[in-house]
C-alpha atoms as a PDB file:
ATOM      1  CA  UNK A   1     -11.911  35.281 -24.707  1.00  0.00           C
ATOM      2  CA  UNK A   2      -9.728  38.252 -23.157  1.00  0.00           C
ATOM      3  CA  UNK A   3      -7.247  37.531 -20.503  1.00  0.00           C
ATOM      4  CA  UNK A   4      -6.512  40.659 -18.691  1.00  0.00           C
ATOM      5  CA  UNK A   5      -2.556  40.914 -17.581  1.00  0.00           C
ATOM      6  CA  UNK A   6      -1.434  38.331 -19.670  1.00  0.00           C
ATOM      7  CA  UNK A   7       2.088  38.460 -18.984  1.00  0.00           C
ATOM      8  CA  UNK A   8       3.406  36.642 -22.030  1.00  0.00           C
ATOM      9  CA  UNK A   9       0.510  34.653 -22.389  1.00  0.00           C
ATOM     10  CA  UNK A  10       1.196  31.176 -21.468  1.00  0.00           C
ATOM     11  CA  UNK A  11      -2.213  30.405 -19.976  1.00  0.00           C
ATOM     12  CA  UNK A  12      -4.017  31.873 -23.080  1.00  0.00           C
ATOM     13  CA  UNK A  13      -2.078  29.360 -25.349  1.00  0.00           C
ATOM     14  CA  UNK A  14      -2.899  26.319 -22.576  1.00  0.00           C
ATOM     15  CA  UNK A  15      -6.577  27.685 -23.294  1.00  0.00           C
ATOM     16  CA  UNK A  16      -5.856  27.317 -27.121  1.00  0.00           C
ATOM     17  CA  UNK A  17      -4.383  23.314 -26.788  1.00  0.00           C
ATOM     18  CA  UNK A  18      -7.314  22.346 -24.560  1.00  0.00           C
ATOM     19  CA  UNK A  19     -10.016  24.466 -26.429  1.00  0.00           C
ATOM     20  CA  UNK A  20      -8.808  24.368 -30.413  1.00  0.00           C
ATOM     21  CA  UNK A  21     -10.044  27.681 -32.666  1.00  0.00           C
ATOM     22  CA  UNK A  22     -10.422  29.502 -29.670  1.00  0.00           C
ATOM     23  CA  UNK A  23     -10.465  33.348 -30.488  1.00  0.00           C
ATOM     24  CA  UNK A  24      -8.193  34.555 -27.624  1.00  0.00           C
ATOM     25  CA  UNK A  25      -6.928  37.719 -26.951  1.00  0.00           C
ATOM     26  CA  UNK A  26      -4.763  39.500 -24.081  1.00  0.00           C
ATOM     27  CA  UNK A  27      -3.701  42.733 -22.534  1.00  0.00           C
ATOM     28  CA  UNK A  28      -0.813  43.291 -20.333  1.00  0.00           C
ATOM     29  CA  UNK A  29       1.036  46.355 -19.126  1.00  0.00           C
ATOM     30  CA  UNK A  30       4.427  44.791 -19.702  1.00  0.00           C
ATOM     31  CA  UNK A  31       5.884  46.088 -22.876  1.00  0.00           C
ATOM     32  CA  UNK A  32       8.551  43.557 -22.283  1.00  0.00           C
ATOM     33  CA  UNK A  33       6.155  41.000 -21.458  1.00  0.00           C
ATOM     34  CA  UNK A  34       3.948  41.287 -24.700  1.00  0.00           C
ATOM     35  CA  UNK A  35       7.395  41.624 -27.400  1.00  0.00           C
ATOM     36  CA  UNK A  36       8.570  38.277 -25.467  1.00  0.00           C
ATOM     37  CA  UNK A  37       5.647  36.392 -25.211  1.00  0.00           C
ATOM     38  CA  UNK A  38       5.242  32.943 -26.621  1.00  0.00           C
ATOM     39  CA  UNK A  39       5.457  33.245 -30.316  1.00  0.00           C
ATOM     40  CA  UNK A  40       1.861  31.401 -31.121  1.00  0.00           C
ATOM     41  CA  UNK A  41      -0.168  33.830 -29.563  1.00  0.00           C
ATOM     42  CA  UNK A  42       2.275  36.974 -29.461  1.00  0.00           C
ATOM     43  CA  UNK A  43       0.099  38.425 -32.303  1.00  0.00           C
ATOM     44  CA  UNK A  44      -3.028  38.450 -30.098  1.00  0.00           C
ATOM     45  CA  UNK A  45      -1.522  40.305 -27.296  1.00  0.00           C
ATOM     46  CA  UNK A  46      -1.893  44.169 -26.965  1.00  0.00           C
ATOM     47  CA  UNK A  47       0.240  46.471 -24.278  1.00  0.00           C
ATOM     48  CA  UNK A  48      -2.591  48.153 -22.353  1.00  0.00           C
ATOM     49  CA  UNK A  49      -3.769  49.042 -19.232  1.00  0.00           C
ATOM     50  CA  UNK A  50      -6.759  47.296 -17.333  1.00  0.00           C
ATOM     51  CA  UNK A  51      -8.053  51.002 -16.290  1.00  0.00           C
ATOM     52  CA  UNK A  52      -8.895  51.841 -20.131  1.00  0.00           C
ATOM     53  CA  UNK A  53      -9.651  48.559 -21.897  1.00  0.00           C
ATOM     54  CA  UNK A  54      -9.155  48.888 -26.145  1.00  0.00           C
ATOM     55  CA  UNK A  55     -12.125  46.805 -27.014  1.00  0.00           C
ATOM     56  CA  UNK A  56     -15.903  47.163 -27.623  1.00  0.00           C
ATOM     57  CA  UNK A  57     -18.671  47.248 -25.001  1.00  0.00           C
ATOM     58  CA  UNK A  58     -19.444  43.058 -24.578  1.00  0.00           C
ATOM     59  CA  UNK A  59     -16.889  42.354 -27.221  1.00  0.00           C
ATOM     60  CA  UNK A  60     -16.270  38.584 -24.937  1.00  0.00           C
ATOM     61  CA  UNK A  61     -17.717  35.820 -24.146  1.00  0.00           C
ATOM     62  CA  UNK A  62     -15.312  35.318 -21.235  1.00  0.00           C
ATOM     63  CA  UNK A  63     -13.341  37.537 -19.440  1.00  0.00           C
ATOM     64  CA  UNK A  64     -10.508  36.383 -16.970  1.00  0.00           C
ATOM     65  CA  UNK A  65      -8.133  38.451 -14.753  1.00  0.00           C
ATOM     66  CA  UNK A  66      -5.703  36.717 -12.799  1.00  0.00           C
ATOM     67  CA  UNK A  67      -3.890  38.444 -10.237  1.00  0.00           C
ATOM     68  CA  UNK A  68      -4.003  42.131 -11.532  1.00  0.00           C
ATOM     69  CA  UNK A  69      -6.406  43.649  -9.464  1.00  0.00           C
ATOM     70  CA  UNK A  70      -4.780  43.558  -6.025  1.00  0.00           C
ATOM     71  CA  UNK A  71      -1.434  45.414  -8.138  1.00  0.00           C
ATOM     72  CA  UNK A  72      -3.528  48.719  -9.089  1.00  0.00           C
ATOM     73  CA  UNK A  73      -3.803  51.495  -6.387  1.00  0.00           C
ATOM     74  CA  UNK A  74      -7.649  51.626  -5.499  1.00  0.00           C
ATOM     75  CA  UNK A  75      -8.595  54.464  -7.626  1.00  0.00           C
ATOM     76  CA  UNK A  76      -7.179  52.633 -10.547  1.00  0.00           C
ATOM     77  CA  UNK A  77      -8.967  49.024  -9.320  1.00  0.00           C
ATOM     78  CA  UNK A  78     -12.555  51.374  -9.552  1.00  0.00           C
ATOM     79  CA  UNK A  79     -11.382  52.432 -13.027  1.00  0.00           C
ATOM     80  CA  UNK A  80     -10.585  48.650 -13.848  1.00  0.00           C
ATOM     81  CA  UNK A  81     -13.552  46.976 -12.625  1.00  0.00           C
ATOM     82  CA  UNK A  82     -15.919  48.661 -14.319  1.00  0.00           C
ATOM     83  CA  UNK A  83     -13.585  48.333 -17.353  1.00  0.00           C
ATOM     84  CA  UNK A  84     -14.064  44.202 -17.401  1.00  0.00           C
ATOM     85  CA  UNK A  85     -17.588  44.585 -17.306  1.00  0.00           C
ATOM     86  CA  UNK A  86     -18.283  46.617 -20.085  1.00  0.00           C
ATOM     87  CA  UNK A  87     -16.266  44.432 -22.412  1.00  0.00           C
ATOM     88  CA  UNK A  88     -17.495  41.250 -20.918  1.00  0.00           C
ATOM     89  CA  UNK A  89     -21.054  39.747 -22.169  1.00  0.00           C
ATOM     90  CA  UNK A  90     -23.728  39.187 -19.530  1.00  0.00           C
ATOM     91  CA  UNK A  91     -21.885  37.009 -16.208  1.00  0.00           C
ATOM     92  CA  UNK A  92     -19.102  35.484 -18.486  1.00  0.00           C
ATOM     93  CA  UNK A  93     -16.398  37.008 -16.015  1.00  0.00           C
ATOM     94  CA  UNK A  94     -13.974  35.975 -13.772  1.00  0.00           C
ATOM     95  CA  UNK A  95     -11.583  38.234 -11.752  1.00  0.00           C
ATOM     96  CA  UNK A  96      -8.541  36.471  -9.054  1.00  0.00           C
ATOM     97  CA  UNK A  97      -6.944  38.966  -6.514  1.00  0.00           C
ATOM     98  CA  UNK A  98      -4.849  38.121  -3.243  1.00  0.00           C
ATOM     99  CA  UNK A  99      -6.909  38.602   0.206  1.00  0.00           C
ATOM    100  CA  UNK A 100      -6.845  37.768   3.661  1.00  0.00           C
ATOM    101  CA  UNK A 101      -9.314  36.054   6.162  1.00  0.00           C
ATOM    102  CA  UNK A 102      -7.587  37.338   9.262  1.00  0.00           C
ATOM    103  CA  UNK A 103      -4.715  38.933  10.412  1.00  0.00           C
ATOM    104  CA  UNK A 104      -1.962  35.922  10.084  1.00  0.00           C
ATOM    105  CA  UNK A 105      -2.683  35.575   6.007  1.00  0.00           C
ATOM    106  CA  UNK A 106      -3.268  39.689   6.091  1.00  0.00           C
ATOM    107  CA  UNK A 107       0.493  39.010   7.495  1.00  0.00           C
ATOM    108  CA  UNK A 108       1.676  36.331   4.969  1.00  0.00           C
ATOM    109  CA  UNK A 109       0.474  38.604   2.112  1.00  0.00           C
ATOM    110  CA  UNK A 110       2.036  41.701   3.128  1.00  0.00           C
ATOM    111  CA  UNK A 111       5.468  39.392   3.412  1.00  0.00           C
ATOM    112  CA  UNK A 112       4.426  37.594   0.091  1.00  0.00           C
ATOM    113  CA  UNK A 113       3.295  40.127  -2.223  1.00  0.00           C
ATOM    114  CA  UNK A 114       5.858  42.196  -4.603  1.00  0.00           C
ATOM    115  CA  UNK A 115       3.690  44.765  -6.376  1.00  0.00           C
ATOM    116  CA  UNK A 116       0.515  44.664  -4.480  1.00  0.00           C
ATOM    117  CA  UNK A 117      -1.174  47.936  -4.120  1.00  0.00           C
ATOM    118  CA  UNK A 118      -4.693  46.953  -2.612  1.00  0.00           C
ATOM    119  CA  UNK A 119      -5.032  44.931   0.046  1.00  0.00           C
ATOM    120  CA  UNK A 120      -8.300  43.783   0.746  1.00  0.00           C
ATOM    121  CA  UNK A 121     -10.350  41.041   2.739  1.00  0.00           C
ATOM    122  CA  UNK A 122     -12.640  39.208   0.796  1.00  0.00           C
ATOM    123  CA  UNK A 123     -15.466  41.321   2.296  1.00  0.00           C
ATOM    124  CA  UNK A 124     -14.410  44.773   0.907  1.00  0.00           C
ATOM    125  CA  UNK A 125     -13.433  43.302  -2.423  1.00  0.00           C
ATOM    126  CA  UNK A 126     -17.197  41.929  -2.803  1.00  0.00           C
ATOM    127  CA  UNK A 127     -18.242  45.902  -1.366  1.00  0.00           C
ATOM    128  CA  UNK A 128     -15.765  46.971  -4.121  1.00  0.00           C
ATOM    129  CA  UNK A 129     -17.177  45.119  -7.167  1.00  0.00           C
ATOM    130  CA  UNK A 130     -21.056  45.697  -6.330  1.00  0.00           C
ATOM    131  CA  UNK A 131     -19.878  48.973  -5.882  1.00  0.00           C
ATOM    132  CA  UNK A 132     -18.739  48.954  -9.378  1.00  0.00           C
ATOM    133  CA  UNK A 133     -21.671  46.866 -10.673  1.00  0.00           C
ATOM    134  CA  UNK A 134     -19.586  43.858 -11.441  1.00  0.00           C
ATOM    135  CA  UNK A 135     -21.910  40.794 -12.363  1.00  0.00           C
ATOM    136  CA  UNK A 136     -19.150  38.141 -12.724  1.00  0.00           C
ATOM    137  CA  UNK A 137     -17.423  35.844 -10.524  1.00  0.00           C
ATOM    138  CA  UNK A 138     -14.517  36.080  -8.683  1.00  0.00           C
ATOM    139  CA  UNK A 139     -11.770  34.262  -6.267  1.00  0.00           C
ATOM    140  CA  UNK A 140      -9.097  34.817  -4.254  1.00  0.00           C
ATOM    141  CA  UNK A 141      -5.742  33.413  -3.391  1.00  0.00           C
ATOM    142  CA  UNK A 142      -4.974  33.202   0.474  1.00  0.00           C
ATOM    143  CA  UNK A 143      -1.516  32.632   2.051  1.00  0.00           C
ATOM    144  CA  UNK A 144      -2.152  30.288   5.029  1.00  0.00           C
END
């Protein structure tokens, strides 16, 4: 299992107490993040970027991305996409962004968000990942 932008990987070691001999590992952009991480799954964490993932084609059974997309500018989120799919096996996938329904959350989020680069409705992120061939799943967080 690969968690892209892992931070310092607290949810991959909640996946290791709930799920024990889980092979887990993560990617995050942070240097800082990955040297500080939480010492029982440090070792499985690489500094990386989602646009060039260092792992072999449909190396996981599960891929998860949490929040990372919506952060890349949209050159680098066509880059990524097609990144998670390659190392992800068959539909095993599962990407999380920020979006909008209408114009109030569009609002919320633009007031909300810190590092957010692409800022999508739910619409053109499902135009994004066909467009990119993605055969996972995917969900959103809305700010009501």
């Amino acid at each position: 299992m690969d968690l892209g932008g892992c931070g310092k990987g607290y949810l991959l070691y909640e996946f290791t107490q709930i799920v024990p001999g889980l092979g887990i590992s993560g990617i995050d952009i942070s240097r800082y993040g990955v040297e500080n991480a939480k010492e029982e799954v440090r070792s499985l964490l690489k500094v990386g970027s989602a646009v060039e993932l260092p792992y072999p084609d449909h190396h996981f059974d599960l891929v998860v991305s949490l929040g990372v997309l919506h952060n890349l500018p949209l050159e680098d989120v066509f880059r990524a996409v097609p990144e998670i799919e390659r190392v992800g096996r068959r539909q095993s996938k599962y990407l999380m962004v920020e979006s909008f329904r209408n114009e109030r959350e569009k609002a919320n989020l633009l007031y909300w968000q810190l590092t957010c680069l692409s800022f999508h409705s739910p619409e053109t992120w499902a135009w994004i990942y066909n467009k990119c061939g993605y055969t996972g799943d995917h969900g959103f967080i809305f700010f009501e």
